[in-house]
Protein backbone atom coordinates (compact mmCIF):
# COMPACT_ATOMS: atom_id res chain seq x y z
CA UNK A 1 46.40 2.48 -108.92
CA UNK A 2 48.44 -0.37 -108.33
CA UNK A 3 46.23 -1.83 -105.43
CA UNK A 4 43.22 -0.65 -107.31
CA UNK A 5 44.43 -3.47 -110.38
CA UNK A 6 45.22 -5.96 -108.18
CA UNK A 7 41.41 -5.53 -106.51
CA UNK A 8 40.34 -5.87 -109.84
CA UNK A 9 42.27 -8.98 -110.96
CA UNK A 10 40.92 -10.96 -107.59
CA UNK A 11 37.51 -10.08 -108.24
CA UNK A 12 37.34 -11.36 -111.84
CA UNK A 13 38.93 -14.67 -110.81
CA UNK A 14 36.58 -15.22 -108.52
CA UNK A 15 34.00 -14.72 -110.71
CA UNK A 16 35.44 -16.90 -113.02
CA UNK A 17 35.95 -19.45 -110.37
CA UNK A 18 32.27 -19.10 -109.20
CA UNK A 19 30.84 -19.58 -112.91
CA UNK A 20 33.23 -22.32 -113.71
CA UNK A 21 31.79 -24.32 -109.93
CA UNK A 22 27.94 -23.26 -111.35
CA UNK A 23 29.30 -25.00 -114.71
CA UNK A 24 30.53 -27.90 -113.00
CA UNK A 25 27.36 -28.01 -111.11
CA UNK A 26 24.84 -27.90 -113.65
CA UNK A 27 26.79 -30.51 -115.48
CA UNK A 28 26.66 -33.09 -112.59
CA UNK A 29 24.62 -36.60 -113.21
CA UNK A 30 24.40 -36.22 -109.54
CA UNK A 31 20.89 -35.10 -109.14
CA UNK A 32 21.11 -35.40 -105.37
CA UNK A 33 24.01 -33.07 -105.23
CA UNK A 34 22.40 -30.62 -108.13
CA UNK A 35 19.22 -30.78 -105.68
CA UNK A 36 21.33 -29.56 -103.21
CA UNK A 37 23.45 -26.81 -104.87
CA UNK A 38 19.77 -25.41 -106.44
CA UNK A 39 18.41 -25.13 -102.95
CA UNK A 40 21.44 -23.39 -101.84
CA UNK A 41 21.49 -21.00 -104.13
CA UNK A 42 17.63 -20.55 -103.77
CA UNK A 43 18.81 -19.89 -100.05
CA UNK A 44 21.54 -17.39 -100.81
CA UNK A 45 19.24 -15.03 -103.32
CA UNK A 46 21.17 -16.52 -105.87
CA UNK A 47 17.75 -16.75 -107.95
CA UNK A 48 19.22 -17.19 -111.75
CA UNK A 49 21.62 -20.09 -110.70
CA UNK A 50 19.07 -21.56 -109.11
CA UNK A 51 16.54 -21.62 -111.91
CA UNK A 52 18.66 -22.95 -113.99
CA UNK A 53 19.65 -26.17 -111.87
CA UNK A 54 15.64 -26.53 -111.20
CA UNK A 55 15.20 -26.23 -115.14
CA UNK A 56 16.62 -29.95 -115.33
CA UNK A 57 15.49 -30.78 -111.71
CA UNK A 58 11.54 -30.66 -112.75
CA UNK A 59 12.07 -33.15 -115.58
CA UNK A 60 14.25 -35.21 -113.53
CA UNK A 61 12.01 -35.99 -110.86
CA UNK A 62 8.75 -35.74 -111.99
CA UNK A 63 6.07 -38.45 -110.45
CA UNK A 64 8.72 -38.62 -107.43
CA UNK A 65 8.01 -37.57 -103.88
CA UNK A 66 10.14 -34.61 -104.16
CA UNK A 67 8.81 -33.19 -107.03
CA UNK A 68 6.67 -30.76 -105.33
CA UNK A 69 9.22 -29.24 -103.33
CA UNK A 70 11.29 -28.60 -106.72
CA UNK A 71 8.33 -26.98 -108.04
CA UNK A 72 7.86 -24.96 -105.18
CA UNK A 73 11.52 -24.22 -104.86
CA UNK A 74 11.26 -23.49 -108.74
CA UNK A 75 8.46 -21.20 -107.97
CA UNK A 76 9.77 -19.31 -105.37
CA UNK A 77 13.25 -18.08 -107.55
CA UNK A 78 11.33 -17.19 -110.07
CA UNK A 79 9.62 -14.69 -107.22
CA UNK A 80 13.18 -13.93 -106.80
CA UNK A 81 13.92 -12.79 -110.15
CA UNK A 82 10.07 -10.37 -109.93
CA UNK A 83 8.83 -13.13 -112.96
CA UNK A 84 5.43 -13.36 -111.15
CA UNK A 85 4.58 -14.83 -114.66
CA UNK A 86 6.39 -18.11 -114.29
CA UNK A 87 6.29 -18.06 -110.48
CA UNK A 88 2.51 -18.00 -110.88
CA UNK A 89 2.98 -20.76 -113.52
CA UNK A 90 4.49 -23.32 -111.78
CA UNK A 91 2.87 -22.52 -108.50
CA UNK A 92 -0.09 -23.57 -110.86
CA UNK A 93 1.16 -26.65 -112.05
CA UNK A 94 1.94 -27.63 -107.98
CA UNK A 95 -1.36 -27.11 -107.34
CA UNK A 96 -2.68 -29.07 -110.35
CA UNK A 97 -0.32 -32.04 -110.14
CA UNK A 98 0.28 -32.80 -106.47
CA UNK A 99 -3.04 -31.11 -104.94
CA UNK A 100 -2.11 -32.96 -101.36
CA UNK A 101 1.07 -31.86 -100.80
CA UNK A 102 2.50 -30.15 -98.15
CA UNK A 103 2.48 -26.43 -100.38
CA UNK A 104 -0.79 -26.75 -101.76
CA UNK A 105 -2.10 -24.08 -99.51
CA UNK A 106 0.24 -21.68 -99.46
CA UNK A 107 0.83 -22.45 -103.21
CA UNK A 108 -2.92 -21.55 -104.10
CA UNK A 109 -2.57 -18.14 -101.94
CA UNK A 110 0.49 -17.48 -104.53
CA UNK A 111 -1.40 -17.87 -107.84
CA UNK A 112 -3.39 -14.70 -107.11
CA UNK A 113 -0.38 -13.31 -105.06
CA UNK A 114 1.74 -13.45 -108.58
CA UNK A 115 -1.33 -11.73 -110.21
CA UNK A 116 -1.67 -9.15 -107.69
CA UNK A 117 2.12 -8.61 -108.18
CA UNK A 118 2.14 -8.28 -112.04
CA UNK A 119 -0.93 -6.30 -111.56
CA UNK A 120 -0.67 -2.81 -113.58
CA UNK A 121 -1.20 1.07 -113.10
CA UNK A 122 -5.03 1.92 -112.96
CA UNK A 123 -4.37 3.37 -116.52
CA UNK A 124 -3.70 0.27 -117.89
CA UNK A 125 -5.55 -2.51 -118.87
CA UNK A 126 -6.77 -4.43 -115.78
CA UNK A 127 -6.85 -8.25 -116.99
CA UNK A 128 -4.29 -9.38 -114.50
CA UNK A 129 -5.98 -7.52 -111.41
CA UNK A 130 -9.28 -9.26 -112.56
CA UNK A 131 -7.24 -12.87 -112.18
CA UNK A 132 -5.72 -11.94 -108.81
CA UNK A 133 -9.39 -11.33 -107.63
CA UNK A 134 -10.58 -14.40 -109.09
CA UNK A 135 -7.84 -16.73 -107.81
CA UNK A 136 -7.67 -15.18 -104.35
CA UNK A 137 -11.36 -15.64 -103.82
CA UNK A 138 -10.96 -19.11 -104.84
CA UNK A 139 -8.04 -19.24 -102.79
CA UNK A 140 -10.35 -18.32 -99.78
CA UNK A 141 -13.23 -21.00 -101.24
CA UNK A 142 -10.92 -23.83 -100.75
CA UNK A 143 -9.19 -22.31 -97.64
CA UNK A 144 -11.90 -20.64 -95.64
CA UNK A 145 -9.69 -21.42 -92.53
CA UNK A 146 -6.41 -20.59 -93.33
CA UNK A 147 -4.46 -17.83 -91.91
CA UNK A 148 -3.92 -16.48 -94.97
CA UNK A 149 -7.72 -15.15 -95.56
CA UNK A 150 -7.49 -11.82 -93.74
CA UNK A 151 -4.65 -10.54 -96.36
CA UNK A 152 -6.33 -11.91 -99.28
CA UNK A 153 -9.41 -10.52 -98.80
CA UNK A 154 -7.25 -6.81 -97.59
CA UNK A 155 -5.78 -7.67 -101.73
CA UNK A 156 -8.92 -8.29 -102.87
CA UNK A 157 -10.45 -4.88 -101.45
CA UNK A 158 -7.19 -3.03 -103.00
CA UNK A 159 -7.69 -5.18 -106.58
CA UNK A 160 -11.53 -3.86 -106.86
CA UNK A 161 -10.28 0.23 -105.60
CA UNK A 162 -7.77 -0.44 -108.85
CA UNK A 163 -10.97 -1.13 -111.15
CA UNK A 164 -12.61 1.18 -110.05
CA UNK A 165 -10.23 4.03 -110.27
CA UNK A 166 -9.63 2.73 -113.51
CA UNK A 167 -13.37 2.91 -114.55
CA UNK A 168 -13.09 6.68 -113.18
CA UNK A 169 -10.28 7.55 -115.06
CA UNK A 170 -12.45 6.08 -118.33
CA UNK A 171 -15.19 7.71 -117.43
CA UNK A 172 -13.14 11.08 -116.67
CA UNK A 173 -11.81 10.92 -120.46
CA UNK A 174 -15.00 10.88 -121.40
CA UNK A 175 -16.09 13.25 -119.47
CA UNK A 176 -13.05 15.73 -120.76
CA UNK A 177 -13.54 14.62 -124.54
CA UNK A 178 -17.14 15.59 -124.29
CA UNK A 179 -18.42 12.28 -124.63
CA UNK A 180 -21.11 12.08 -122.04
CA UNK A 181 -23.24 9.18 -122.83
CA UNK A 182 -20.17 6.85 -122.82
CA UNK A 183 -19.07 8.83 -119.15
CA UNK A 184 -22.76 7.67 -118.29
CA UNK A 185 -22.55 4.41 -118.90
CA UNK A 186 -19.20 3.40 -117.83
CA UNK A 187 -19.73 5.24 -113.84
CA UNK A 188 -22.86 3.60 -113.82
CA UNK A 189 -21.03 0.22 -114.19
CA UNK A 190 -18.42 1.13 -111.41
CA UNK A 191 -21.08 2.09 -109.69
CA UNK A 192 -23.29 -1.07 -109.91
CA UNK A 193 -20.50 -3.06 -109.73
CA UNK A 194 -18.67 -1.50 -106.57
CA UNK A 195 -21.38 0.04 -105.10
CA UNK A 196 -18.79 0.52 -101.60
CA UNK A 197 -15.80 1.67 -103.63
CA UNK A 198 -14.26 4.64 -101.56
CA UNK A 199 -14.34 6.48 -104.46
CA UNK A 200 -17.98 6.28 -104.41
CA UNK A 201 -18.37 10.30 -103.82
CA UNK A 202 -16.06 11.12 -106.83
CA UNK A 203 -18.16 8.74 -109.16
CA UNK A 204 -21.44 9.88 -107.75
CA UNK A 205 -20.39 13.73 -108.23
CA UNK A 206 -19.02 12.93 -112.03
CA UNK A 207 -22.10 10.59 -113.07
CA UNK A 208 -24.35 14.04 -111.91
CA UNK A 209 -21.86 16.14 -113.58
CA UNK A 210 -22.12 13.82 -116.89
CA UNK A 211 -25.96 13.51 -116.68
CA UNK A 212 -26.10 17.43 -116.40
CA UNK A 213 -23.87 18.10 -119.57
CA UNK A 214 -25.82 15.73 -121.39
CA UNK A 215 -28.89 16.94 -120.32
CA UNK A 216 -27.91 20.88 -121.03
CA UNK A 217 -26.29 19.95 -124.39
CA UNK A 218 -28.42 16.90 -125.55
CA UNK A 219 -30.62 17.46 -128.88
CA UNK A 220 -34.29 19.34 -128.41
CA UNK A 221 -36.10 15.53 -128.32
CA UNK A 222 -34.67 14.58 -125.57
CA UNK A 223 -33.50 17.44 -123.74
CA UNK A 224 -36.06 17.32 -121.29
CA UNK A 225 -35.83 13.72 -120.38
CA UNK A 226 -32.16 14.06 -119.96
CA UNK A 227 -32.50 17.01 -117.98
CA UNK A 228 -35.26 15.16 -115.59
CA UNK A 229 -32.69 12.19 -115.40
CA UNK A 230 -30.08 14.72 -113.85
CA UNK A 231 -32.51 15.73 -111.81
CA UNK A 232 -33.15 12.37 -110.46
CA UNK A 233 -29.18 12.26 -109.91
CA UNK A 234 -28.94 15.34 -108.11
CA UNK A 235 -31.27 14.08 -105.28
CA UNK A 236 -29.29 11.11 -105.14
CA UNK A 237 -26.65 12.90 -104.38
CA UNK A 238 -27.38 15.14 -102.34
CA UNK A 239 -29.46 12.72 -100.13
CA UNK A 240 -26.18 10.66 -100.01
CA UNK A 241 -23.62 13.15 -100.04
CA UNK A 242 -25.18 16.51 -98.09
CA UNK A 243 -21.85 17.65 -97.14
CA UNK A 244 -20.24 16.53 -99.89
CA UNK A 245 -17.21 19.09 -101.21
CA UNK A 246 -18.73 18.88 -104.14
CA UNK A 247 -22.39 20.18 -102.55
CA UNK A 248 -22.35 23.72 -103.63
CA UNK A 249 -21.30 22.71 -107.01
CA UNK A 250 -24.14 20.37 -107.04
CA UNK A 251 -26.62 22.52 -106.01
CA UNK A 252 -25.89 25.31 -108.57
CA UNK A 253 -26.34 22.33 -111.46
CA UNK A 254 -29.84 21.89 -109.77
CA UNK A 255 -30.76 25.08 -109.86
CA UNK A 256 -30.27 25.33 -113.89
CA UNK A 257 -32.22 22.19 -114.43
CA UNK A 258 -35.38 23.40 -112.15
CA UNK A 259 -35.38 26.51 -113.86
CA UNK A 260 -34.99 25.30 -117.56
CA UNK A 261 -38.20 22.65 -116.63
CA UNK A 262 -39.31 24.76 -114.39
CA UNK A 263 -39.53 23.09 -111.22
CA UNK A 264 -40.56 24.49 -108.48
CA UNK A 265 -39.02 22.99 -105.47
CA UNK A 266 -36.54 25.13 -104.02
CA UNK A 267 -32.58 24.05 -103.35
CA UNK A 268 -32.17 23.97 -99.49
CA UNK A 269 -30.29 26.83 -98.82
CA UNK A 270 -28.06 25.26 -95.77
CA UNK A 271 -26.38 23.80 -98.46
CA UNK A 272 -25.24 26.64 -100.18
């Protein structure tokens, strides 16, 4: 217990020690030496001790030639400390204010990078994977032969999978709530939009399966021209998809449409 005390007491005076150097730091009119120090810290993980000697540091030497390695510096603890938000910010103003120096390009990679870090669960809204998209393909615009493309593109791919998922999972509630015009609409847009999603089958399959229960359920004036529309759907389908898992499924939903307007074209029966 005794030992244990004593391990105790030399920790918190080191602590002590450390904050009251930081203080002593961050105090200096030195701005060479605070340079320093921040750069250090940014080099030993210390993020928050850095941020707040590059705090002053931006002000200080703005218009100088070393202001863009503060920003980036400034940038880059922020990363750190997972605030994407701010990292993104002043990798920004980098860009913006000294478009020639020596970070631009990796700087302009790291606006969309920040966005594609912040980026959200599918469920949630999808603003920020929308601006990683945008900035990374204007990342690649200004860049075409940077090293750099290959994984923004990869990000890019991944980004447009997320709004697509998430269009699926809106057009699955509405699906499940019974709303099948608005389930309609919104896979048709995922569709359009990201016509080589792989989730492509799933949408195809639920658009049919929305189209059907709208058809079967719709009001007697337009029953029929609902029910010809998931018609239409079902050959897409199963020209696209003939050994889809969801086939059999598909081919039963055909059947009930060709016999309530009676059609009479046959389901192939391999598919069964």
């Amino acid at each position: 217990m005794k030992n244990y005390k004593i391990l105790i007491s030399g920790l918190l005076l080191l602590l002590v020690a450390a904050c009251g150097d930081y203080n002593k730091v961050l105090q200096s009119t030195d701005t060479e030496y605070k340079y320093k120090k921040a750069v250090d810290y940014y080099k030993t993980k210390e993020y928050a001790k850095a941020i707040g000697l590059f705090t002053d540091l931006v002000r200080i030497y703005r218009g100088t030639s070393k202001a863009d390695d503060i920003y980036y510096y400034f940038a880059k603890s922020h990363m750190g400390q997972r605030d994407y938000l701010m990292a993104g910010h002043f990798f920004k103003n980098l860009v913006k204010e000294y478009p020639r120096s020596d970070y631009a390009e990796e700087s302009q990679y790291m606006i969309g990078y920040c966005f594609y870090l912040d980026s959200p669960k599918p469920r949630l809204d999808q603003t920020t994977s929308q601006q990683a998209i945008d900035a990374l393909q204007f990342f690649i615009n200004i860049y075409p032969s940077s090293s750099r493309v290959e994984e923004a593109r990869r990000i890019i791919d991944e980004l447009k999978d997320k709004l697509v998922y998430k269009s699926y999972l809106s057009g699955k509630l509405y699906f499940d709530l019974g709303q099948y015009k608005a389930a309609v609409i919104s896979l048709n847009n995922s569709l359009k939009e990201y016509p080589q999603t792989k989730y492509r089958e799933e949408l195809s399959f639920m658009l049919l399966e929305a189209k059907y229960r709208l058809g079967i359920n719709s009001v007697e004036e337009k029953r029929v021209e609902r029910l010809n529309m998931a018609l239409d759907e079902y050959f897409a389908f199963a020209d696209e998809f003939p050994k889809s898992k969801y086939i059999k499924t598909a081919n039963k939903y055909y059947k009930t449409l060709a016999k309530t307007l009676n059609y009479k074209e046959e389901v192939e029966e391999k598919n069964n």
